[in-house]
Protein backbone atom coordinates (compact mmCIF):
# COMPACT_ATOMS: atom_id res chain seq x y z
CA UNK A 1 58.78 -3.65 27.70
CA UNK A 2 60.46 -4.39 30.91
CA UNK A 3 63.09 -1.30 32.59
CA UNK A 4 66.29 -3.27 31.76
CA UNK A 5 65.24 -2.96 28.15
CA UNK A 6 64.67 -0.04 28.08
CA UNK A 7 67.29 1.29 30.20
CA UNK A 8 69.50 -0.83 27.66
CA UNK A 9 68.20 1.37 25.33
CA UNK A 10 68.73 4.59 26.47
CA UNK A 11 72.24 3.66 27.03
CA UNK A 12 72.67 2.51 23.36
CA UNK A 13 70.87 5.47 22.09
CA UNK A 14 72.60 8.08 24.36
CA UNK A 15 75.90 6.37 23.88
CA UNK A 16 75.66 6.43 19.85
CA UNK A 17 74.96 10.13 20.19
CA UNK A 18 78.01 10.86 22.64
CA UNK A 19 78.14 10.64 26.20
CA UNK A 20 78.97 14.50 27.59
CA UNK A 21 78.92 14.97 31.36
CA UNK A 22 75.94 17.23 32.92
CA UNK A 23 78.53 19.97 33.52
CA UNK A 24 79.59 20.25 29.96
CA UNK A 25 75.76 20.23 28.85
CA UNK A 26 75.76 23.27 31.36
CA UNK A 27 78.98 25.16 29.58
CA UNK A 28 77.48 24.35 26.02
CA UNK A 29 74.09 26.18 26.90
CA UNK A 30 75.95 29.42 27.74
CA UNK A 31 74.39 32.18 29.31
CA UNK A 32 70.42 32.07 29.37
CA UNK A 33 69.67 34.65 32.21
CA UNK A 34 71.21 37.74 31.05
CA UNK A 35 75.10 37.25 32.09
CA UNK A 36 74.84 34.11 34.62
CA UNK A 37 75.13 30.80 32.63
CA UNK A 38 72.84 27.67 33.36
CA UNK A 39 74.72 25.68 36.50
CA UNK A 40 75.60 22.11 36.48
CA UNK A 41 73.43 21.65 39.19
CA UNK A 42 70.13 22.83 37.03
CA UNK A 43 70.94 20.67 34.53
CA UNK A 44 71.13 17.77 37.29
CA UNK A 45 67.66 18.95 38.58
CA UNK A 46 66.09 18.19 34.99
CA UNK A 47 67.65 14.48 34.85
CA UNK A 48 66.38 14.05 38.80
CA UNK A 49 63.10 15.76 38.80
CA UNK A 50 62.39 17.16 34.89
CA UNK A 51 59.96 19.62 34.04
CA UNK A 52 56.27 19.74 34.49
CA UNK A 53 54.56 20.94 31.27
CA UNK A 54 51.48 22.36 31.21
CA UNK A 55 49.09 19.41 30.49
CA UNK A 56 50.62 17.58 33.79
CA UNK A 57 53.01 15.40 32.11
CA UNK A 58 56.70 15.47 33.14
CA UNK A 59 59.48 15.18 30.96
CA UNK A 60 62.94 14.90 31.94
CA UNK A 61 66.38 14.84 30.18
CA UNK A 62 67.55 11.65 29.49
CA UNK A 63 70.97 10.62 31.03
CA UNK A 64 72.66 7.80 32.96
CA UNK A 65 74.75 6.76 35.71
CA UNK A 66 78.68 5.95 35.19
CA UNK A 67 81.17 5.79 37.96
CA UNK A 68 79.41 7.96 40.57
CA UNK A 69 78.31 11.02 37.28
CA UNK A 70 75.21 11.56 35.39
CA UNK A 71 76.12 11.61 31.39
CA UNK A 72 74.02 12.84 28.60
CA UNK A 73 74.10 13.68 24.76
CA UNK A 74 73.96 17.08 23.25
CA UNK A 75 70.88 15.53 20.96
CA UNK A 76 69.00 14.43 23.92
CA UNK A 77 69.64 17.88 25.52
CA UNK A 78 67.96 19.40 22.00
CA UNK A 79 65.22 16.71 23.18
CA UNK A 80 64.55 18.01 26.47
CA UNK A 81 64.15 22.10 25.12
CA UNK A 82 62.28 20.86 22.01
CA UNK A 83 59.30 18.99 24.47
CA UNK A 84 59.29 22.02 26.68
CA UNK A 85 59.17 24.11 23.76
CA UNK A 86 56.82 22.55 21.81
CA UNK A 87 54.39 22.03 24.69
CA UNK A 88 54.61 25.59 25.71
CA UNK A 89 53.48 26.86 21.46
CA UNK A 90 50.58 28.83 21.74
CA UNK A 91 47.51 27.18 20.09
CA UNK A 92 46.79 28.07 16.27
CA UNK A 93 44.68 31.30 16.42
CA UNK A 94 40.97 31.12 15.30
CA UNK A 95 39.42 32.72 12.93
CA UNK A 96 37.90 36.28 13.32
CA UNK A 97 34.92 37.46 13.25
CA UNK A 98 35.41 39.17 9.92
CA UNK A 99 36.72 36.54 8.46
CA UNK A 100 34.07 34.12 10.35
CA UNK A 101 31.25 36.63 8.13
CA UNK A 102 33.46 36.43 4.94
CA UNK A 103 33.68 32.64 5.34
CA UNK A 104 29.66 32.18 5.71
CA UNK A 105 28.83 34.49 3.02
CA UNK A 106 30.94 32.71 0.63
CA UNK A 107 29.28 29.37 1.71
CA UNK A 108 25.87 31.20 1.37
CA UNK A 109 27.07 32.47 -2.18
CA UNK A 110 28.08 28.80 -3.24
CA UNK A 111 24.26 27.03 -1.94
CA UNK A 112 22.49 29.79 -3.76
CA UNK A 113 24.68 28.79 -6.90
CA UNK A 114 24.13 24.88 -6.16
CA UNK A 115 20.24 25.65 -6.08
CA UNK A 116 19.96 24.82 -2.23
């Protein structure tokens, strides 16, 4: 797929869902360090440079370019949070050893029945 396409895209999809400038993405996040709410200009930081996630990749908010001001969509904002979020989930936890002991004397239990 070739960048005007998909630029193309992004403006239809972004568009449909509402074009909001960066600085009212910025007033509709509120307050996230104690009292001080998130700046325009950290909002502008994700479209320029994103956020590297722990695996290397980057991902960045999705916005574009009208008359000299970056423009989003509350739903790709919900994007952006939900791939940081879900990259940063801690891994499902293992099994314990108690229940590791549990597990193999059940299997045990079931060969003896199956004559193995």
């Amino acid at each position: 797929m070739s960048a005007t396409t998909s630029t193309a895209d992004l403006i239809d999809r972004l568009t449909s869902e509402g074009l909001i400038p960066l600085a009212e993405a910025a007033r509709r996040l509120g307050s996230t360090r104690r009292t001080r709410p998130v700046h325009p200009s950290t909002v502008n930081r994700w479209v320029m440079h994103g956020r590297r996630l722990k695996g290397g990749r980057t991902v960045r908010l999705e916005a574009v370019r009208s008359g000299g001001q970056w423009l989003t969509s509350w739903p790709a904002v919900r994007r952006y949070l939900a791939a940081q979020t879900e990259a940063a989930a801690p891994p499902a936890a293992g099994r314990t050893p108690t229940q590791r002991r549990r597990d193999a004397e059940d299997a045990e239990r079931e060969l003896e029945r199956a004559g193995v």
